[in-house]
Protein backbone atom coordinates (compact mmCIF):
# COMPACT_ATOMS: atom_id res chain seq x y z
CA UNK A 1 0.00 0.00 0.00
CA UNK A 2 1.29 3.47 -1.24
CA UNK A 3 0.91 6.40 0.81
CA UNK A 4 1.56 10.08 -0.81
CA UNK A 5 2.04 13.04 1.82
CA UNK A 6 1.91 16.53 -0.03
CA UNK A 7 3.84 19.92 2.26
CA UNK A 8 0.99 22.74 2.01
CA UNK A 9 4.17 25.18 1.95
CA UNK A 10 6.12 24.06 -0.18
CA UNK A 11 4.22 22.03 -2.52
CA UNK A 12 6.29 18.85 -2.62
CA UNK A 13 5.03 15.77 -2.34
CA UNK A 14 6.32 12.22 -0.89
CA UNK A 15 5.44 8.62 -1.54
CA UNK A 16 5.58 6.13 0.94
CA UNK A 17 4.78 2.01 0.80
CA UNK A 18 3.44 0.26 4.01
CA UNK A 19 3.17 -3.39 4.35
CA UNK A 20 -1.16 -4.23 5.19
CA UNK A 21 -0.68 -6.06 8.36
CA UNK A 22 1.81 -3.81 10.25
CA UNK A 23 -0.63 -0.89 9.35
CA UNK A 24 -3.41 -2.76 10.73
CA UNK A 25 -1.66 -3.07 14.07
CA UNK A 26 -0.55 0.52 14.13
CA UNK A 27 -4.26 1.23 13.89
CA UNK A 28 -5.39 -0.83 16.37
CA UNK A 29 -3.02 -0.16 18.67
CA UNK A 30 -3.83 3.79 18.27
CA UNK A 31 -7.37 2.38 19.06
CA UNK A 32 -6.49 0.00 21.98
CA UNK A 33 -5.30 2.90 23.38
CA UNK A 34 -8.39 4.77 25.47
CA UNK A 35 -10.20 1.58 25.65
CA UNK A 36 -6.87 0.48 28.13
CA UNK A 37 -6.94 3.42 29.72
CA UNK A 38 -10.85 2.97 30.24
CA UNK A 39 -10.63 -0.54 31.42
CA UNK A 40 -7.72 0.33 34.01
CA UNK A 41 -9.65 3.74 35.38
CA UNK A 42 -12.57 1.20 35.70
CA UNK A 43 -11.03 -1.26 37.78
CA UNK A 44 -9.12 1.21 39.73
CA UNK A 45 -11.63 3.72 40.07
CA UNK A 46 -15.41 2.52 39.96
CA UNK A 47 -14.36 -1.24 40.48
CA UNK A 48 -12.84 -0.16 43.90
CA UNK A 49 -15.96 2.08 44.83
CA UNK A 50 -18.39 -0.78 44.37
CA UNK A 51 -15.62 -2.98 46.90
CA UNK A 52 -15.67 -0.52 49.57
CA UNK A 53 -19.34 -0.16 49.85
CA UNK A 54 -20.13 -4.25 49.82
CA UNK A 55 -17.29 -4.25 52.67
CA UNK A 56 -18.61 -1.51 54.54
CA UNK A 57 -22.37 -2.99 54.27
CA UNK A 58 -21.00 -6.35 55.42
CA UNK A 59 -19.63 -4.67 58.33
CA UNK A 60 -22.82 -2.81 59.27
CA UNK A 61 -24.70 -6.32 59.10
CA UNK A 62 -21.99 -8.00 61.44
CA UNK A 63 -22.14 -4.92 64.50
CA UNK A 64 -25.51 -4.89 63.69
CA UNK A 65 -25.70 -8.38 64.85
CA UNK A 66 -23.26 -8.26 67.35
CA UNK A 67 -25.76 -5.20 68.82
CA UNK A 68 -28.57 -7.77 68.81
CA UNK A 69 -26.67 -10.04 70.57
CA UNK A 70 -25.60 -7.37 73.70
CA UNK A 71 -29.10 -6.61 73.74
CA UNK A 72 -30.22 -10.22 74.25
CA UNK A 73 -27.38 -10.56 76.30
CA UNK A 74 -28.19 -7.74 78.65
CA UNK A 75 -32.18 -8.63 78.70
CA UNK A 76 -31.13 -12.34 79.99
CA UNK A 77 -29.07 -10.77 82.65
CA UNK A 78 -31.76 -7.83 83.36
CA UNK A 79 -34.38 -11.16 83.91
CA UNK A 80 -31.79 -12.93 86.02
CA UNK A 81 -30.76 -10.19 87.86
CA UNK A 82 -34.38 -9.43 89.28
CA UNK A 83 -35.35 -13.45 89.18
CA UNK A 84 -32.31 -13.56 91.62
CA UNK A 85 -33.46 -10.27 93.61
CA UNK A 86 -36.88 -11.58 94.15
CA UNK A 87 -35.32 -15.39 94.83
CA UNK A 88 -33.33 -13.60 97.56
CA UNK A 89 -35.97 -11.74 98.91
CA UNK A 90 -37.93 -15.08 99.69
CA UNK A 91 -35.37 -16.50 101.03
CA UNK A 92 -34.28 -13.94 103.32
CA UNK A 93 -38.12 -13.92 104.67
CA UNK A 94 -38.29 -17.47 105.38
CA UNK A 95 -34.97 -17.26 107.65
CA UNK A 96 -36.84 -14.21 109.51
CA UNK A 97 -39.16 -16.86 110.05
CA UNK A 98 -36.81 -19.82 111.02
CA UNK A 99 -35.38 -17.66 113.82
CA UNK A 100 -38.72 -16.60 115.16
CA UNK A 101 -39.62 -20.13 115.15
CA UNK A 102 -36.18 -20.79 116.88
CA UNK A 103 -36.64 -18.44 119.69
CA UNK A 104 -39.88 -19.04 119.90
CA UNK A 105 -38.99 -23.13 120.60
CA UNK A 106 -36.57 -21.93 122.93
CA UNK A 107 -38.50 -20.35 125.01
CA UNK A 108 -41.57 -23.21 124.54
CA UNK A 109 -39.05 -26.08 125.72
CA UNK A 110 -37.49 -24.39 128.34
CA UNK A 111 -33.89 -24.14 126.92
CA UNK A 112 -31.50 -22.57 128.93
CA UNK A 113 -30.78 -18.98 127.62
CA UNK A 114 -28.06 -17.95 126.02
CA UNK A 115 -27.86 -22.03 124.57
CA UNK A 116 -29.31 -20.65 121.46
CA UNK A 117 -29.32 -17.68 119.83
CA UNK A 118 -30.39 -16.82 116.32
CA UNK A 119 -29.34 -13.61 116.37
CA UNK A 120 -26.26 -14.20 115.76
CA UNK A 121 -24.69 -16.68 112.84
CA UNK A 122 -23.51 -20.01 114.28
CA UNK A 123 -19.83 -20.42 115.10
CA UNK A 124 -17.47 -21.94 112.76
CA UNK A 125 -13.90 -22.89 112.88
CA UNK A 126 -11.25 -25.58 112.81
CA UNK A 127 -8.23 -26.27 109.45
CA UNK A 128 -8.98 -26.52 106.34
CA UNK A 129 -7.61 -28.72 104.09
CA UNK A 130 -7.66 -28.30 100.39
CA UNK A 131 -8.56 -30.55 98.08
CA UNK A 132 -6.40 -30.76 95.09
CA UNK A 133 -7.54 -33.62 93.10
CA UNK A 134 -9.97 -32.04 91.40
CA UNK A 135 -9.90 -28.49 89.32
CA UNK A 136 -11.93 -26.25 91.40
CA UNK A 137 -15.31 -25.08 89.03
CA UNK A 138 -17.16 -22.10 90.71
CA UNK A 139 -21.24 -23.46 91.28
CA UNK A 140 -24.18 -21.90 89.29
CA UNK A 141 -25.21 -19.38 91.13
CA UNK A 142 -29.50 -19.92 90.33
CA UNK A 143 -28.31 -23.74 91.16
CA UNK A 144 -27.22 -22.45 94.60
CA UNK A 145 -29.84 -20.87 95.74
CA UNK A 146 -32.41 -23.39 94.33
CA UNK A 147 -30.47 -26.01 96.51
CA UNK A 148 -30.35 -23.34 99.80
CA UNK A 149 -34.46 -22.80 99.03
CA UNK A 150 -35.35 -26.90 99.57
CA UNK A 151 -32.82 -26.44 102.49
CA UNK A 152 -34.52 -24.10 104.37
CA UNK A 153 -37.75 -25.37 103.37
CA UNK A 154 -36.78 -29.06 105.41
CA UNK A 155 -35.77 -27.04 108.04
CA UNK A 156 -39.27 -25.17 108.11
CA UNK A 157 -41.18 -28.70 108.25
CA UNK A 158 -38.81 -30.39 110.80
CA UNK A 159 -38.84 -27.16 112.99
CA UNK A 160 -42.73 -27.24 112.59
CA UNK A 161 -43.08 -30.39 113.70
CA UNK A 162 -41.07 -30.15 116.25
CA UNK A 163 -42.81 -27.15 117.24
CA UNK A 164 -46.62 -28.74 117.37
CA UNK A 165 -44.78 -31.46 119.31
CA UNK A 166 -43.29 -28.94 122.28
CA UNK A 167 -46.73 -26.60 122.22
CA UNK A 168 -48.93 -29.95 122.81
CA UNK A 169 -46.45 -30.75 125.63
CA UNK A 170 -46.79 -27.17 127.31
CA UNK A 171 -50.39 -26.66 126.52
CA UNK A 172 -51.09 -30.20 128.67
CA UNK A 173 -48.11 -29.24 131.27
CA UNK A 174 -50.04 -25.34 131.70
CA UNK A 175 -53.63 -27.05 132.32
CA UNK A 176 -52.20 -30.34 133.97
CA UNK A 177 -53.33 -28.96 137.91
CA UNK A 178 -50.45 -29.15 140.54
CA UNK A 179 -49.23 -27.43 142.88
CA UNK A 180 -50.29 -24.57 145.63
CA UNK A 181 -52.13 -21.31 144.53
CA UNK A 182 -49.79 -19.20 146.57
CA UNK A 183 -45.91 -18.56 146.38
CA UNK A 184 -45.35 -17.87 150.23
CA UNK A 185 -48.14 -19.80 153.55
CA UNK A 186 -49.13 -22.98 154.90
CA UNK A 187 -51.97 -24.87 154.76
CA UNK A 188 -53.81 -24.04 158.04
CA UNK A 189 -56.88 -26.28 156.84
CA UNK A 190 -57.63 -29.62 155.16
CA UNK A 191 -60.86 -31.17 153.14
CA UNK A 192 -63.10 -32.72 154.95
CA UNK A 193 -64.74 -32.94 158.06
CA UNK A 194 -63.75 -30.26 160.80
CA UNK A 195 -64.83 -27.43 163.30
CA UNK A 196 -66.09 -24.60 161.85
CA UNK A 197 -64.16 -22.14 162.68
CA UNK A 198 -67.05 -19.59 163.04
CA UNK A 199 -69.18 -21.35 164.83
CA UNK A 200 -67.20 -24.48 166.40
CA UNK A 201 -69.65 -26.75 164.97
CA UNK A 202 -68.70 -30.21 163.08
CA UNK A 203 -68.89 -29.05 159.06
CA UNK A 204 -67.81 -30.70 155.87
CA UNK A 205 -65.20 -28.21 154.37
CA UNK A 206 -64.97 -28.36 150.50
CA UNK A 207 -62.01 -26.97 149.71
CA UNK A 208 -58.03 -26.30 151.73
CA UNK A 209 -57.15 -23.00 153.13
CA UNK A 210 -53.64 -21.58 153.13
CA UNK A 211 -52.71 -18.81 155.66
CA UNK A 212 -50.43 -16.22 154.82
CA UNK A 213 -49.20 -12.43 155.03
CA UNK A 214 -52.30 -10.01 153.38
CA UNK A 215 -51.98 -8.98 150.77
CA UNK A 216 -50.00 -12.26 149.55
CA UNK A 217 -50.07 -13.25 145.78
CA UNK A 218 -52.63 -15.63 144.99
CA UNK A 219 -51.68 -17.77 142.00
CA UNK A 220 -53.44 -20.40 139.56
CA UNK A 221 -52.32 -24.47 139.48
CA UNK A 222 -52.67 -24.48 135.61
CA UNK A 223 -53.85 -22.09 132.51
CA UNK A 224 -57.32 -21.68 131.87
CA UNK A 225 -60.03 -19.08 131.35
CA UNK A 226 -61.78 -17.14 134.00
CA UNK A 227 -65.57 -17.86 134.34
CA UNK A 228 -65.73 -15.97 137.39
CA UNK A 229 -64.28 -12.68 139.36
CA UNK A 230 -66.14 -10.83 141.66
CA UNK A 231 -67.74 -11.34 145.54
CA UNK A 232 -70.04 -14.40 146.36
CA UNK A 233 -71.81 -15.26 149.26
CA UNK A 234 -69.44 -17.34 151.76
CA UNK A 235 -66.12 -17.02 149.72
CA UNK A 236 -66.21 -12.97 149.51
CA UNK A 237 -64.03 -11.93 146.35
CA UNK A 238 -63.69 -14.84 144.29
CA UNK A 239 -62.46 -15.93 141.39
CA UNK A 240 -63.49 -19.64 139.14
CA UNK A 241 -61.19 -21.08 136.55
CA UNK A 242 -62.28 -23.31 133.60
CA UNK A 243 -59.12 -25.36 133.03
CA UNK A 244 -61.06 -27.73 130.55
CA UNK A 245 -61.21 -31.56 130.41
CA UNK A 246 -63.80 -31.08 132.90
CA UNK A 247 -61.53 -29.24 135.79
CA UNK A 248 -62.25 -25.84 137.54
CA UNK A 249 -60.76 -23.99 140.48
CA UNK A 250 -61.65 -21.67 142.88
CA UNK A 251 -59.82 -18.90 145.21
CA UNK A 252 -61.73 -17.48 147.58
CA UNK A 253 -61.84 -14.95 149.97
CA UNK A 254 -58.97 -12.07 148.10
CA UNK A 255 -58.55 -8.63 149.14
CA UNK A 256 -57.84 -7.53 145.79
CA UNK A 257 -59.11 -9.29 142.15
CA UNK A 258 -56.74 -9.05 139.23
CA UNK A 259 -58.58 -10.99 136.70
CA UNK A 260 -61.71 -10.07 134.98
CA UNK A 261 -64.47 -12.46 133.71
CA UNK A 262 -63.47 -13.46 130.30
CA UNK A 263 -59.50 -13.58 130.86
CA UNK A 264 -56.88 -15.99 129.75
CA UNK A 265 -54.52 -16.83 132.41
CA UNK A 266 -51.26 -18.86 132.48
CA UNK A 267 -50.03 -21.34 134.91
CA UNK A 268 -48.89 -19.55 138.57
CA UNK A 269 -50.22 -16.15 136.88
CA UNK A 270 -50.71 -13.71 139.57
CA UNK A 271 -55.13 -13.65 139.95
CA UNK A 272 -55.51 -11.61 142.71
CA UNK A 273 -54.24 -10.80 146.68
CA UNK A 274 -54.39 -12.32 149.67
CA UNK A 275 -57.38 -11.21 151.59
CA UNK A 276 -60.39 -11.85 154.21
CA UNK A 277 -63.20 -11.10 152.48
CA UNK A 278 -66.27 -13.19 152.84
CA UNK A 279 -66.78 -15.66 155.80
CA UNK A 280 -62.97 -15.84 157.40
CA UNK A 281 -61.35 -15.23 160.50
CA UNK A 282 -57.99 -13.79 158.52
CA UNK A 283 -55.83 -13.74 155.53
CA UNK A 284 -56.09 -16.93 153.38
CA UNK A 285 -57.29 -18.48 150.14
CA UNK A 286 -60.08 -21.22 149.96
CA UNK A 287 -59.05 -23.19 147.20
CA UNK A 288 -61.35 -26.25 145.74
CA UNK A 289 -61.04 -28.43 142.44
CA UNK A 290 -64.25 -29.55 140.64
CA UNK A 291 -63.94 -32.36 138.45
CA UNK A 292 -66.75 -32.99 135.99
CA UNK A 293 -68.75 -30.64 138.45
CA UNK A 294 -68.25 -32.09 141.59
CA UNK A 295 -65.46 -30.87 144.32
CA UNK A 296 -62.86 -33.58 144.58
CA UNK A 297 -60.21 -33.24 147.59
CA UNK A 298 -57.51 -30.71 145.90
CA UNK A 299 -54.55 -32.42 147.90
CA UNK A 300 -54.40 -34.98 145.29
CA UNK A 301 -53.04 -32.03 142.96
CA UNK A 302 -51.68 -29.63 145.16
CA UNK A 303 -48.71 -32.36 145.69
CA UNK A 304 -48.99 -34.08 142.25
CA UNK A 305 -45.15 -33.23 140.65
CA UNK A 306 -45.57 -30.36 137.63
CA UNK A 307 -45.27 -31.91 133.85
């Protein structure tokens, strides 16, 4: 192929001769040109754009689900946290309870004080050996306290029993009659058949007297409820005691009543003074047992031993 290049200036002309193929390349490498230099600003420009942004939305989705999982995590603790609070709570009641129930056996069976106290924590001691056989593993915690909840609730029933056990013993010991009704006299009369001492005359007495200083405490010989408190012909001030089972008491002839009609009184409570009211000839109480409603002779109980 002949090429002819003419100079505008000067006129001349040249001819030149090209072989076909190495013109073809110089054209299309004159063409290859931009379309390399597009490719390569593609890859490096918009190719790298469109990376960036898939990495950077990958990353969103993974802290996004790493966020989740805080929040679940935190929720779970937030529940555990106040099922543990609450857990506690319950707990904590029920030993309020246990140690009110331990005094309160204490004091029903007659324990020497001091022998137990549950206001203060039990006392430990002694060496401790450690046991290195095994890899020490710190206890689940919810585990623990499930484990210290069926504790306390064994103690609760065994302490409960234990507890109807000792109340049934003192509730039969308080209305099981014995003993005197006073703390300080003698017995200056039996039951039975005797002078009167008012008018010298043989009598059947129904009841014991004890002498003693006026103004004396007169005490009961077991628990019971009062059925009766105020003056009655031939015993002046008086008072009657329903012990149950069939039993009741009377103290007659007080200076002073301390019990009112209606009252719940303990074993040895303190029912009224030492008087001589009524038909007497000086300080003493008339005391008499009824059984079933009839008087039975009281020195059968007055030197029975206490339960």
């Amino acid at each position: 192929m002949r090429f002819i290049i003419v100079d505008n200036r000067s006129g001349k002309s040249r001819s030149l001769t090209a072989n076909g193929f190495l013109l073809g390349l110089t054209i299309a490498g004159l063409l290859g040109i931009p379309v390399a230099t597009g490719y390569v600003s593609y890859r490096h420009g918009v190719g790298e754009a469109a990376l960036t942004s898939e990495m950077v939305s990958k990353w969103r989705q993974v802290l996004a689900d790493q966020e989740r999982l805080v929040e679940d995590a935190q929720r779970e603790a937030e529940v555990n946290l106040e099922a543990s609070a609450l857990r506690l709570a319950q707990l904590q009641a029920r030993i309020v309870r246990l140690d009110a129930l331990g005094e309160r056996l204490t004091s029903v069976a007659n324990l020497d004080e001091g022998e137990f106290d549950f206001s203060q924590p039990p006392a430990l001691g002694g060496p401790e050996l450690v046991d290195s056989s095994e890899a020490y593993s710190p206890p689940d915690y919810m585990q623990l306290l499930k484990q210290l909840g069926e504790d306390i609730e064994n103690r609760e029933q065994q302490l409960s029993v234990l507890e109807t056990l000792l109340v049934n013993r003192k509730i039969q010991s308080d209305v099981f009659l014995a003993g005197r009704p006073i703390n300080k006299g003698w017995m200056s009369s039996r039951f039975g058949m005797r002078n009167d001492p008012i008018t010298g005359r043989r009598a059947w007495h129904n009841g014991v007297d004890f002498a003693g200083k006026e103004g004396a405490d007169v005490v009961t010989v077991a628990a019971g409820v009062v059925v009766f408190a105020g003056p009655r012909s031939g015993y002046g001030k008086m008072v009657e005691i329903n012990h149950g089972g069939g039993f009741s008491t009377r103290y007659g002839h007080h200076k002073e009543l301390l019990v009112k009609v209606g009252d719940i009184v303990k074993k040895g409570q303190v029912i009224g003074l030492m008087g001589s009211s009524g038909r007497s000839t000086g300080p003493h109480v008339h005391f008499e047992v009824f059984k079933n409603g009839r008087v039975v002779d009281p020195s059968a109980y007055i030197h029975r031993a206490s339960r």
